[in-house]
N, C-alpha and C. Protein backbone atom coordinates (compact mmCIF):
# COMPACT_ATOMS: atom_id res chain seq x y z
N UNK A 1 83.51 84.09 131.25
CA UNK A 1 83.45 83.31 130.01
C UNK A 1 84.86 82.81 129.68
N UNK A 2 84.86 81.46 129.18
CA UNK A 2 86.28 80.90 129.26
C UNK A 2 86.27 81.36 127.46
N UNK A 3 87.93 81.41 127.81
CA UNK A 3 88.92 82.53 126.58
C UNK A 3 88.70 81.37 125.29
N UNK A 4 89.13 81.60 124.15
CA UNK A 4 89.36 80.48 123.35
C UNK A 4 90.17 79.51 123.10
N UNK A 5 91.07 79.75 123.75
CA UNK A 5 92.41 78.96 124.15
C UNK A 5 91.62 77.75 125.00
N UNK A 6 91.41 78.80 126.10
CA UNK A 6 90.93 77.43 127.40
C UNK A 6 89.72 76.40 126.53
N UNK A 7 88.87 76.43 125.77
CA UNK A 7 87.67 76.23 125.00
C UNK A 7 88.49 75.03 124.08
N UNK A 8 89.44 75.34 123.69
CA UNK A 8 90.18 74.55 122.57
C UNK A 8 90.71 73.33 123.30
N UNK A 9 91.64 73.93 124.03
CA UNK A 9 92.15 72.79 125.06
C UNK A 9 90.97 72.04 125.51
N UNK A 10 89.83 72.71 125.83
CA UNK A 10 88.94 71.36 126.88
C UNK A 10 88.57 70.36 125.69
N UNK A 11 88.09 70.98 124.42
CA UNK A 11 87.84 69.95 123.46
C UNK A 11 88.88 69.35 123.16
N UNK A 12 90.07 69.20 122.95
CA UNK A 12 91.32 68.31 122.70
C UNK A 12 91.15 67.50 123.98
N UNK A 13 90.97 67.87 125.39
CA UNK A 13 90.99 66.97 126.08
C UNK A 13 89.88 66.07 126.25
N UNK A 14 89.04 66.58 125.91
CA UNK A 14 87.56 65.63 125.46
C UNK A 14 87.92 64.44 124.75
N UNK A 15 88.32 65.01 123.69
CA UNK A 15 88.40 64.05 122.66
C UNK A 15 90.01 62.85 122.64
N UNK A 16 90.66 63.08 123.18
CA UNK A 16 91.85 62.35 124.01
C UNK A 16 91.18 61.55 125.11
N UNK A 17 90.29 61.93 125.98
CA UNK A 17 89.84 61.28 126.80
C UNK A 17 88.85 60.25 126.34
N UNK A 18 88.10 60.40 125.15
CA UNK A 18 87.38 59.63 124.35
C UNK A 18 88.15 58.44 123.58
N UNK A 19 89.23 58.95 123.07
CA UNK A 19 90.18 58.23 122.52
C UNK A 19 90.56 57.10 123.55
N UNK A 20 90.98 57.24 124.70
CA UNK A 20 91.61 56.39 125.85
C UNK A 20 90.08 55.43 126.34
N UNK A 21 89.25 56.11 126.68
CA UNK A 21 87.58 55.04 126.72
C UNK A 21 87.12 54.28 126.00
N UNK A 22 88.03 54.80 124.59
CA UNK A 22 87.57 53.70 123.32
C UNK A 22 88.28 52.08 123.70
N UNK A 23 89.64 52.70 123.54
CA UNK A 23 90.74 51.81 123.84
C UNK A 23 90.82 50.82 125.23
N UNK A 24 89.91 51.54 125.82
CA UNK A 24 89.59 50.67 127.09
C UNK A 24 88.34 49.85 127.18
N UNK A 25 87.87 50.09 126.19
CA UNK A 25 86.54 49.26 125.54
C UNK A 25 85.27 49.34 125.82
N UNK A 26 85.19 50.83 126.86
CA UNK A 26 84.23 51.24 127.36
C UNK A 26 83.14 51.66 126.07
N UNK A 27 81.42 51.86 126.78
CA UNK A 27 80.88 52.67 125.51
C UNK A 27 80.95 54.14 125.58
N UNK A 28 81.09 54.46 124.63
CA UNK A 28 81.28 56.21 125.02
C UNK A 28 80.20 57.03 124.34
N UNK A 29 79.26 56.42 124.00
CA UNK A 29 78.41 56.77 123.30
C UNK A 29 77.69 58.41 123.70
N UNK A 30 77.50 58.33 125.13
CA UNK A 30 76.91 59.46 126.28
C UNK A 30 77.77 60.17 126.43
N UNK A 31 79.26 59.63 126.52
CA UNK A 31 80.31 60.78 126.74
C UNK A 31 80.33 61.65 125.69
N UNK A 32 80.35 60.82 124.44
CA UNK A 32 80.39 61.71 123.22
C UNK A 32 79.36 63.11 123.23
N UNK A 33 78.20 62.95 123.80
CA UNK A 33 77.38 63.48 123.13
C UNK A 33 76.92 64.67 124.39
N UNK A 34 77.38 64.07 125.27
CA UNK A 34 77.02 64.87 126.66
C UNK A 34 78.26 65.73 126.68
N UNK A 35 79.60 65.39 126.52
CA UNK A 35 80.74 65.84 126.77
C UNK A 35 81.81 66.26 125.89
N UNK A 36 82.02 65.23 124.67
CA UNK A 36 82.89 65.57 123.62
C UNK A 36 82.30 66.07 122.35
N UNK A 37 80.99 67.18 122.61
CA UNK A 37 80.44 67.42 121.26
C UNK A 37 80.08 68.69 121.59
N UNK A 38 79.97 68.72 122.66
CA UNK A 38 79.40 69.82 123.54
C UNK A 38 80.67 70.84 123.48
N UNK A 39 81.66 70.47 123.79
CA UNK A 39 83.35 70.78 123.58
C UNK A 39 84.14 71.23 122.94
N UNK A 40 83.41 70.65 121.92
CA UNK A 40 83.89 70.56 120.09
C UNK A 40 82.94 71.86 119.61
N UNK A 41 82.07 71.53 119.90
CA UNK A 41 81.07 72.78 119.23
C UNK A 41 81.09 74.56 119.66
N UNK A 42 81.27 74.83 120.93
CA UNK A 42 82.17 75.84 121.36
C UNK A 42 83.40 76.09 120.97
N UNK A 43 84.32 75.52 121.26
CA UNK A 43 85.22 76.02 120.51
C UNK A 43 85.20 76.42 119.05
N UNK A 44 84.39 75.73 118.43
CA UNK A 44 84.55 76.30 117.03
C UNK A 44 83.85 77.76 117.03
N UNK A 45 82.37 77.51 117.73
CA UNK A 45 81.78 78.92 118.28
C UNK A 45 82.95 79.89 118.37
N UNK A 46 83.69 79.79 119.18
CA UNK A 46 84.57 80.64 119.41
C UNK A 46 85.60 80.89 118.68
N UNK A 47 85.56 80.32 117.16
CA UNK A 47 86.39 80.93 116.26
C UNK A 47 87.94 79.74 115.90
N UNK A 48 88.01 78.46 117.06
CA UNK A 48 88.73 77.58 116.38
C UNK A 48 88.66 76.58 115.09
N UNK A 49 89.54 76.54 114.74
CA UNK A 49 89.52 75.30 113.64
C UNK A 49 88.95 73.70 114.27
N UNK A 50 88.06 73.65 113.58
CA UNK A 50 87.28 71.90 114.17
C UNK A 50 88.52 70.93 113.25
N UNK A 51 88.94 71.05 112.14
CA UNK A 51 90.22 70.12 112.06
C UNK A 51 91.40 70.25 112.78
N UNK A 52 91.87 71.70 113.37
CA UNK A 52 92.71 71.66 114.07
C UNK A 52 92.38 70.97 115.35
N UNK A 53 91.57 71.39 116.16
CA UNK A 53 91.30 70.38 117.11
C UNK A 53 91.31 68.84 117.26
N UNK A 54 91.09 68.54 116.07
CA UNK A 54 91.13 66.89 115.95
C UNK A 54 92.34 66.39 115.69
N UNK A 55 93.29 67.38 115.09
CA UNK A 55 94.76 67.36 114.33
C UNK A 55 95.55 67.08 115.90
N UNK A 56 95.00 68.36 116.43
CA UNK A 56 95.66 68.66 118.06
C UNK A 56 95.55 67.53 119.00
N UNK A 57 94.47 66.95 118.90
CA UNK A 57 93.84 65.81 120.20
C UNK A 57 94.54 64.30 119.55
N UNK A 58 94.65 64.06 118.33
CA UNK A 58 95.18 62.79 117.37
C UNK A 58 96.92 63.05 118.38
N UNK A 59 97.18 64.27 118.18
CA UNK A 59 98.95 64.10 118.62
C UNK A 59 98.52 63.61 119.99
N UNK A 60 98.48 64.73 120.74
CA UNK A 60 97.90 64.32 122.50
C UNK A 60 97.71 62.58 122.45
N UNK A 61 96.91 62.86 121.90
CA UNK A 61 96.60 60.87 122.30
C UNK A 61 97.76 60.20 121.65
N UNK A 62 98.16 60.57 120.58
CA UNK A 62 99.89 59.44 120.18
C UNK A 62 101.18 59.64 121.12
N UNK A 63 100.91 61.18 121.80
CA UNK A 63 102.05 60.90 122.92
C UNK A 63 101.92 60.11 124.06
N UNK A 64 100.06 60.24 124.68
CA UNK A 64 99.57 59.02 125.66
C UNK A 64 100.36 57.81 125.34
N UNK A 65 99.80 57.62 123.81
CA UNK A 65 100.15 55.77 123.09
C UNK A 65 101.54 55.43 124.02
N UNK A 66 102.81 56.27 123.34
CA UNK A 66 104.08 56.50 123.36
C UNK A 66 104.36 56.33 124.99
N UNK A 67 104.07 57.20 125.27
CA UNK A 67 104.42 57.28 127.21
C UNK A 67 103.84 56.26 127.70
N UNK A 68 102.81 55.27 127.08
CA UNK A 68 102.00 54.36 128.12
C UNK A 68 102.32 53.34 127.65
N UNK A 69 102.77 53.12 126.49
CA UNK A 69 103.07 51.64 125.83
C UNK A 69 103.92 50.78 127.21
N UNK A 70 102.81 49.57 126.83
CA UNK A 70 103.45 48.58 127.67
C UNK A 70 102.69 48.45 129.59
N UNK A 71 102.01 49.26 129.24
CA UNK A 71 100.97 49.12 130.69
C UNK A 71 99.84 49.23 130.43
């Protein structure tokens, strides 16, 4: 059984990865629901903060912005 740490991280990366599919203009409609909810909802199971996670994945994706600007 993955720890709560690892659980947290996969939903931040869910939702970063959702963030970048948006922006690429894809639909993410299936990802959301197959992948970034599914993600989200365990971890909290497991005792994380569901605003921290979103707090956590918002930075992640502004350092993407930052490091990728311009490609």
């Amino acid at each position: 059984m993955a720890s709560k740490q690892q659980l947290e991280s996969k939903a931040v990366a869910a939702l970063v990865d959702l963030n970048r599919r948006e922006r690429a203009g894809e639909r993410t409609g299936d990802f959301y629901r197959g992948t970034v909810q599914p993600a989200v909802e365990a971890a909290v199971a497991a005792g994380c903060d569901r605003t921290g996670i979103h707090a956590d994945a918002d930075r992640a994706y502004g350092r993407w912005l930052i490091d990728n600007a311009g490609r």
